[in-house]
Protein backbone atom coordinates (compact mmCIF):
# COMPACT_ATOMS: atom_id res chain seq x y z
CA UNK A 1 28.99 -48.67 -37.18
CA UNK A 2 29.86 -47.21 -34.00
CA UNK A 3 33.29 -45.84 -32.69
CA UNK A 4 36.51 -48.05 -31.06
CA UNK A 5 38.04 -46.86 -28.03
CA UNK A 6 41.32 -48.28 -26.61
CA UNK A 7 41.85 -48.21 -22.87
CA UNK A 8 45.02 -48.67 -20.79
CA UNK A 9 45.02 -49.63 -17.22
CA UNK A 10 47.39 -48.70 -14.31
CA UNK A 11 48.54 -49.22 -11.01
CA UNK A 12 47.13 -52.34 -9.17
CA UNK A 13 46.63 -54.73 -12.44
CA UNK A 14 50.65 -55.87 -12.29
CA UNK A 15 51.81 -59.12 -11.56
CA UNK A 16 54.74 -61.17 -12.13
CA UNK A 17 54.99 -62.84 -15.31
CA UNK A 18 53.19 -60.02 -17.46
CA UNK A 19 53.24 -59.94 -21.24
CA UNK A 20 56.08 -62.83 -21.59
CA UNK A 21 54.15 -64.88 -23.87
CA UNK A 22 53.84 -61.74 -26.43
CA UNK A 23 57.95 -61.55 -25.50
CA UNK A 24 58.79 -65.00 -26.76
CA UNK A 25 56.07 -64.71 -29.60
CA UNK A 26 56.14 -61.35 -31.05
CA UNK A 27 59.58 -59.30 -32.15
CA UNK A 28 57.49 -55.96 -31.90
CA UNK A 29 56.75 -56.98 -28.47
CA UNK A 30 60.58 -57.99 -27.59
CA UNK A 31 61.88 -54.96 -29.01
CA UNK A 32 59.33 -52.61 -26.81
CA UNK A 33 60.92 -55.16 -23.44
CA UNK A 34 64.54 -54.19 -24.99
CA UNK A 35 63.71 -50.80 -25.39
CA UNK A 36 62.18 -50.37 -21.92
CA UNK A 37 65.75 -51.74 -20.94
CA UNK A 38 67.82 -48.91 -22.82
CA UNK A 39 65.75 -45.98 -21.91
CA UNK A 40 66.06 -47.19 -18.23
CA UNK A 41 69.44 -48.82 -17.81
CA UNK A 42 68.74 -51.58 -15.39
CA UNK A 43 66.52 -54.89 -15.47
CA UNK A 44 62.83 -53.97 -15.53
CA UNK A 45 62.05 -56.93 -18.11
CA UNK A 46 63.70 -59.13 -15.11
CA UNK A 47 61.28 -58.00 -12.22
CA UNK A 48 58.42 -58.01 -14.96
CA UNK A 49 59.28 -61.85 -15.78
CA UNK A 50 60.97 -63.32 -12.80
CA UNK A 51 59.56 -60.78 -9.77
CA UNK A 52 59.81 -60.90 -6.96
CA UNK A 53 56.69 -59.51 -5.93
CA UNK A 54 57.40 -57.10 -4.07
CA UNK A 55 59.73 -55.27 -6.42
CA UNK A 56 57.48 -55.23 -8.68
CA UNK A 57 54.84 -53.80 -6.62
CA UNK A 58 57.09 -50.49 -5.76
CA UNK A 59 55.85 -47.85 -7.63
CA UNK A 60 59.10 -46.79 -9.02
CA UNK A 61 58.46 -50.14 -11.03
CA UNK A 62 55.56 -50.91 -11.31
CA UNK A 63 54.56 -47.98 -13.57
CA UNK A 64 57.12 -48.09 -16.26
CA UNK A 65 56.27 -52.00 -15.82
CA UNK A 66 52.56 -51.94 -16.90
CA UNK A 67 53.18 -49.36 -19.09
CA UNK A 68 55.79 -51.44 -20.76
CA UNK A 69 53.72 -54.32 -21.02
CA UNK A 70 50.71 -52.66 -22.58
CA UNK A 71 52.88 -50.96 -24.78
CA UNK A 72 54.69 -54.64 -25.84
CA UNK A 73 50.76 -56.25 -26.44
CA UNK A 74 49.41 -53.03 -28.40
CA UNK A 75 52.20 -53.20 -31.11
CA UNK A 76 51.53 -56.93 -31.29
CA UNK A 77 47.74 -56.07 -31.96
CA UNK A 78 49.10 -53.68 -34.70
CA UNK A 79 51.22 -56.32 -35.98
CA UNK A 80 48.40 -58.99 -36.37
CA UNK A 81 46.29 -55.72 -38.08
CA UNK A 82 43.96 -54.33 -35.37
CA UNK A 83 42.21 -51.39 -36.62
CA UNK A 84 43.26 -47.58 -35.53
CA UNK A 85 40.81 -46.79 -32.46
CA UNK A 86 38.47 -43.82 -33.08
CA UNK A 87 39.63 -42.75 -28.89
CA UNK A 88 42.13 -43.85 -26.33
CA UNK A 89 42.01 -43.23 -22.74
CA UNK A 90 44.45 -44.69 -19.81
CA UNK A 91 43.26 -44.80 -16.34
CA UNK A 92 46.03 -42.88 -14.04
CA UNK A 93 49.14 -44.07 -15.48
CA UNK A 94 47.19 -45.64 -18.10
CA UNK A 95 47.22 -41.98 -19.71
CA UNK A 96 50.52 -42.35 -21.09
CA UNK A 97 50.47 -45.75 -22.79
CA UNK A 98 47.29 -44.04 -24.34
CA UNK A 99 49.67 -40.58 -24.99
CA UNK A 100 52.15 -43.17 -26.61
CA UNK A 101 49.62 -45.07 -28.69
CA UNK A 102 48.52 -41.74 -30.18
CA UNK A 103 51.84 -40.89 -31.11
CA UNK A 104 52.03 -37.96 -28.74
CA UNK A 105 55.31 -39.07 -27.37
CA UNK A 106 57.87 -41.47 -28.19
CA UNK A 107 57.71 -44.92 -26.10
CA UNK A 108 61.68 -44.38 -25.24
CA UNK A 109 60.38 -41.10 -23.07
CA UNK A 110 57.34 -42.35 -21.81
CA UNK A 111 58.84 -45.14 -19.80
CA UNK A 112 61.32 -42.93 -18.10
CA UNK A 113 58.73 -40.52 -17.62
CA UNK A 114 56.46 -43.10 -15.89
CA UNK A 115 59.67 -44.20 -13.50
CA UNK A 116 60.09 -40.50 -12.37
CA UNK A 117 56.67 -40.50 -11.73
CA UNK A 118 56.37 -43.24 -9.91
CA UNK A 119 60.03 -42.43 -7.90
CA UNK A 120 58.57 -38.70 -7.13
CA UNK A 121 55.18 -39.98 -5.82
CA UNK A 122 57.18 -42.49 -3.71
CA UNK A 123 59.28 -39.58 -2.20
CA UNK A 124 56.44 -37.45 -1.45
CA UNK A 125 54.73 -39.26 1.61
CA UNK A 126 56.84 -41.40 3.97
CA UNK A 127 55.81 -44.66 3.79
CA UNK A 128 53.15 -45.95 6.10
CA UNK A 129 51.65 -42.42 6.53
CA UNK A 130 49.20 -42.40 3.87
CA UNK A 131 46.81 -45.08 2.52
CA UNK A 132 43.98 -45.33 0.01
CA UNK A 133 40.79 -47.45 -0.26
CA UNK A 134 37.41 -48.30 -2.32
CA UNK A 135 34.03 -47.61 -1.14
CA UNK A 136 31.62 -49.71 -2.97
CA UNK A 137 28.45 -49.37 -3.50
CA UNK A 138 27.95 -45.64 -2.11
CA UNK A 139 27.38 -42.93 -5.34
CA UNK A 140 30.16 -40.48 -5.52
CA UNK A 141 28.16 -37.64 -3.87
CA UNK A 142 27.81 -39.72 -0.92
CA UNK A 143 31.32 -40.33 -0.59
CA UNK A 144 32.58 -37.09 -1.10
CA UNK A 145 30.44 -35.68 2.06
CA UNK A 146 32.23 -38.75 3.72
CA UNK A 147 35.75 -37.66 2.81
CA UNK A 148 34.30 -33.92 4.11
CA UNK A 149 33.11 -34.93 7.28
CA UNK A 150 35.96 -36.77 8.19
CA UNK A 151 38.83 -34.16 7.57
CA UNK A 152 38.91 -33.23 11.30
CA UNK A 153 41.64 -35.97 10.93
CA UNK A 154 43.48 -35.12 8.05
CA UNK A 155 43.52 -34.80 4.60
CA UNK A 156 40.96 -37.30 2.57
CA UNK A 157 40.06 -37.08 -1.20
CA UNK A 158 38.30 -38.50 -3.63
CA UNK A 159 41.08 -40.14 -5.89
CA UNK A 160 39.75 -42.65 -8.48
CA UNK A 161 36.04 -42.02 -9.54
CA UNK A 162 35.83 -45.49 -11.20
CA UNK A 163 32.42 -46.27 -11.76
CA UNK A 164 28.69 -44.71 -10.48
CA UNK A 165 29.13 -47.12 -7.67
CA UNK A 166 33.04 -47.14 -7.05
CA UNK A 167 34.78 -44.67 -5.83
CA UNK A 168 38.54 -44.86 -4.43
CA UNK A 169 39.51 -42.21 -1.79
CA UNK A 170 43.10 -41.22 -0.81
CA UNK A 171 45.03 -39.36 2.25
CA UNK A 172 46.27 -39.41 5.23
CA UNK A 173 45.60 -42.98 6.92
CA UNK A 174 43.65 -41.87 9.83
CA UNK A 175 41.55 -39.83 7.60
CA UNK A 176 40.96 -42.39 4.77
CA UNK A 177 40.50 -44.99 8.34
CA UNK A 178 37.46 -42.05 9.74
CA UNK A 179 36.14 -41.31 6.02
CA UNK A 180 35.86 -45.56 5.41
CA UNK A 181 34.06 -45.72 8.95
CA UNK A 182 31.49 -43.19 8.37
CA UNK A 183 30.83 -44.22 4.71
CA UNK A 184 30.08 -48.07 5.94
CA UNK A 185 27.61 -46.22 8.21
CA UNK A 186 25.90 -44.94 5.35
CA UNK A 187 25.91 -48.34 3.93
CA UNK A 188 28.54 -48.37 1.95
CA UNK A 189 31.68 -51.06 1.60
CA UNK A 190 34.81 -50.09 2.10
CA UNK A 191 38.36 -52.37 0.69
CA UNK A 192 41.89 -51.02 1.63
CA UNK A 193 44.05 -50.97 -0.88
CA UNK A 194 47.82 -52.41 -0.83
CA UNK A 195 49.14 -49.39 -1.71
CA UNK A 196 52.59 -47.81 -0.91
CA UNK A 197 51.58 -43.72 -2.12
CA UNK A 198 48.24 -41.95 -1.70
CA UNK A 199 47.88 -41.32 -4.81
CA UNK A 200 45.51 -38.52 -6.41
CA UNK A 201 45.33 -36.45 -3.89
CA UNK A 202 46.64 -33.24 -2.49
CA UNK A 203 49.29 -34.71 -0.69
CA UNK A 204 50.95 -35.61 -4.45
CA UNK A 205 51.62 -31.78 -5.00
CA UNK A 206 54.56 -31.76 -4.29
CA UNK A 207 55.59 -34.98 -6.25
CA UNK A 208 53.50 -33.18 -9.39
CA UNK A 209 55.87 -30.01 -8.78
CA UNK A 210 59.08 -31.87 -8.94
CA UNK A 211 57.92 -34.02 -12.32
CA UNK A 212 56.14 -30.79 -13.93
CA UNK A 213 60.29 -29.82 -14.70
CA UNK A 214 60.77 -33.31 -17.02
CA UNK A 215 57.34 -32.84 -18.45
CA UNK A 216 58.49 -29.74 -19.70
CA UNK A 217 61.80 -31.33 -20.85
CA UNK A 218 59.87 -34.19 -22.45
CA UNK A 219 58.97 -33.43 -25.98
CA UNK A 220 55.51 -34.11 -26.58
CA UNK A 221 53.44 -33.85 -29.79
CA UNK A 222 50.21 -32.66 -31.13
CA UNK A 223 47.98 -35.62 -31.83
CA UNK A 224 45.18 -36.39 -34.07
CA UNK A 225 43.80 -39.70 -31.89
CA UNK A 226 41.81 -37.84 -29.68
CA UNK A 227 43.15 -38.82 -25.82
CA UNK A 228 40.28 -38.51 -23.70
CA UNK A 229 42.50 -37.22 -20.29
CA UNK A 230 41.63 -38.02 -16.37
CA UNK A 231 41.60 -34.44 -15.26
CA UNK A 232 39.17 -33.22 -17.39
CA UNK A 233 37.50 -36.13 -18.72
CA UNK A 234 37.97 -34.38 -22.16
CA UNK A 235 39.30 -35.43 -25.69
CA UNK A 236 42.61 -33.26 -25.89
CA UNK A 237 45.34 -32.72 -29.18
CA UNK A 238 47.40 -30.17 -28.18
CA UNK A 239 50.81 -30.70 -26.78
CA UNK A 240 50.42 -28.18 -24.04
CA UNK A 241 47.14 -28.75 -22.87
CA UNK A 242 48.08 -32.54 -22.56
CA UNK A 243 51.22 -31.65 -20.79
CA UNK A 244 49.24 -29.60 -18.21
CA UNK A 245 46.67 -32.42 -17.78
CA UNK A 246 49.35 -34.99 -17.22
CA UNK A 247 50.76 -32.52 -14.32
CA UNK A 248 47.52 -31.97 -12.52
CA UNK A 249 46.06 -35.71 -12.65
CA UNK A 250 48.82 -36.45 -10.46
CA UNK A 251 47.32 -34.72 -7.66
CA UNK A 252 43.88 -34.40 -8.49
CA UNK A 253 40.94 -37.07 -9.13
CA UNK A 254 40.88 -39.84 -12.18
CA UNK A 255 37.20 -39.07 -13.90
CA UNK A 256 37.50 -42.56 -15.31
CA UNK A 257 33.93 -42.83 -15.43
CA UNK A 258 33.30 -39.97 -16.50
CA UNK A 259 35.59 -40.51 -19.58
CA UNK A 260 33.79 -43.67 -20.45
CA UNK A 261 30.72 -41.60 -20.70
CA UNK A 262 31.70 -38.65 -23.00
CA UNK A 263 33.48 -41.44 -24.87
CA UNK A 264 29.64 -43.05 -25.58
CA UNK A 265 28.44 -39.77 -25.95
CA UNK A 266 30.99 -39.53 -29.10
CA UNK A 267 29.84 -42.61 -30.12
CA UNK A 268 31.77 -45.13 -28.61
CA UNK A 269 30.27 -48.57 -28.42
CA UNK A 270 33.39 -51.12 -28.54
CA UNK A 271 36.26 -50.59 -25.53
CA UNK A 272 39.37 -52.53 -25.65
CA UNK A 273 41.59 -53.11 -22.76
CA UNK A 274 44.84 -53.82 -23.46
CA UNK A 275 47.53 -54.77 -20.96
CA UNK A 276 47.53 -57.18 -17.99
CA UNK A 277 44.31 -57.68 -16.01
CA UNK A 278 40.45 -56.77 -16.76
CA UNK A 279 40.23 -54.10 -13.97
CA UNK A 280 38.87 -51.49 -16.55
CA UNK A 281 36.95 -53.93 -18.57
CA UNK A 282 34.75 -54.81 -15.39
CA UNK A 283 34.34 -50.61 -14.69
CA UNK A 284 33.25 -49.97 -18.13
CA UNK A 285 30.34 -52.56 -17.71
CA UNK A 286 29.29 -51.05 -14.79
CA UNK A 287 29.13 -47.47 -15.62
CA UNK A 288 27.93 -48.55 -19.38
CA UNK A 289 26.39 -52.34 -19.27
CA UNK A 290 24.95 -51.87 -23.67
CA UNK A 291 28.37 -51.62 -24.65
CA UNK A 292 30.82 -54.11 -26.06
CA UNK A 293 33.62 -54.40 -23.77
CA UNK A 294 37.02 -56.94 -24.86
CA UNK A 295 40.15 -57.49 -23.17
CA UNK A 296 43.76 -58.35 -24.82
CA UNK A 297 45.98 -59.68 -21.99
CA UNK A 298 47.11 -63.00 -23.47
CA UNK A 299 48.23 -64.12 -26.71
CA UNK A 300 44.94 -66.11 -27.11
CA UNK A 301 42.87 -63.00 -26.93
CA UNK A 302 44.30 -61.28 -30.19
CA UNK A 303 42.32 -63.97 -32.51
CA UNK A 304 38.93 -63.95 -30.29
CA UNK A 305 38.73 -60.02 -30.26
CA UNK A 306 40.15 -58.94 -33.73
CA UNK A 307 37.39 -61.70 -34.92
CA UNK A 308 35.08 -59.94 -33.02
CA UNK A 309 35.89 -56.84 -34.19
């Protein structure tokens, strides 16, 4: 029988409405929307439920949002008697509804945590100044010499090495602009992304600086779920090393595919995504196309996956 991994998505896969129908059906869900409540002190459950859209979509919400949300549909899974995964992994913010599901720190702190995170990364570059985007179908090595040659005009990094043949870059905009230019020559395809921080990048430093102070005030366990982290694209346990990883992916690359692969190295052959969207299910089956990949997002999916489980 091979391993279970449980994966967590982030930024981008919000949208109003999110996780109400395991609110109204499931008390462990309610209480994680109540909770989220308390530990912030204003109406996130509101602009998770009723929008508008554009609230939602600032960063300063929409992190402790999805992170609430995948949170609220994991502890229904537990209450309808999911198994224990043998791995968990989060992609960028992800990482801490994975942190929380391995009982590395308590829910109550990790949604606060994720709305500093996302208020610090919104303070670090005015808006309009940077921008991100995905080049498609280009392997990473291609578009890193892209992101090289263009820094002439500014700074451009890799940001989100999502699959072999998607990687997201982020910057400066007239950098990302030159980098996206030069890797369509090479015959790549480049999206912009609707984005309000340049996320992953250098340009985050300062952002990771001012949050490394409540990461140190946060108290964070040793686990025994193995969390399989962005910046290292390593299974970690230990409180500190976790705390350091969680400071540096801020502004340094997601190896999401990366993960998924030393993941099926350790024997992985089942992923689960839980929380809103399939935007990790669809990166899994490209980087990994043998392996079983499920989503839970709606109350519907808990009976189709734990079947096939």
């Amino acid at each position: 029988m091979g391993k279970l991994a449980y994966i967590f998505p982030g930024q981008g896969s919000q949208y109003v409405g999110m996780g109400y129908d395991f609110y109204r059906e499931f008390a462990e869900s309610a209480d994680v929307f109540h909770s989220a409540e308390t530990a912030l002190r204003y109406s996130i459950t509101d602009i998770i439920f009723k929008g508008p859209e554009e609230e939602l979509n600032r960063t300063i919400n929409t992190q402790p949002a999805i992170l609430t949300t995948s949170m609220a549909i994991y502890r229904a899974m537990r209450a309808k008697g999911f198994p224990e995964p043998d791995f968990v992994a989060g992609h960028s913010l992800g990482e801490y509804t994975a942190l929380c599901v391995a009982g590395g720190v308590e829910f109550f702190e990790a949604v606060r945590l994720a709305h500093l995170r996302g208020k610090y990364m919104q303070e670090a570059v005015p808006e309009g100044k940077g921008a991100m985007a995905a080049i498609l179908k280009l392997p990473p090595d291609k578009v890193e010499e892209a992101c090289r040659l263009a820094q002439e005009a500014g700074i451009v990094e890799p940001a989100n090495y999502n699959s072999p043949e998607q990687t997201v870059i982020s910057g400066e905009k007239p950098a990302v602009e030159k980098a996206g230019q030069i890797a369509k020559e090479m015959g790549g395809k480049v999206i912009p992304l609707k984005v309000s921080v340049p996320s992953h990048c250098s340009l985050m430093k300062p952002a990771a600086d001012a949050f490394r102070l409540k990461l140190a005030q946060t108290p964070i366990k040793n686990i025994t779920l193995p969390l399989v982290q962005n910046y290292t694209a390593r299974e970690h346990t230990m409180a500190p090393e976790i705390r350091e990883n969680l400071y540096r992916q801020i502004f340094s690359p997601v190896r999401w595919y990366q993960s998924v692969l030393y993941m099926v190295e350790g024997g992985v052959d089942t992923f689960v995504e839980i929380g809103p969207k399939n935007v990790l299910s669809k990166l899994v089956q490209q980087t990994v196309p043998h392996v079983r990949v499920f989503n839970v997002e709606k109350v519907e999916d808990l009976e189709k996956v734990i079947r096939a489980l």
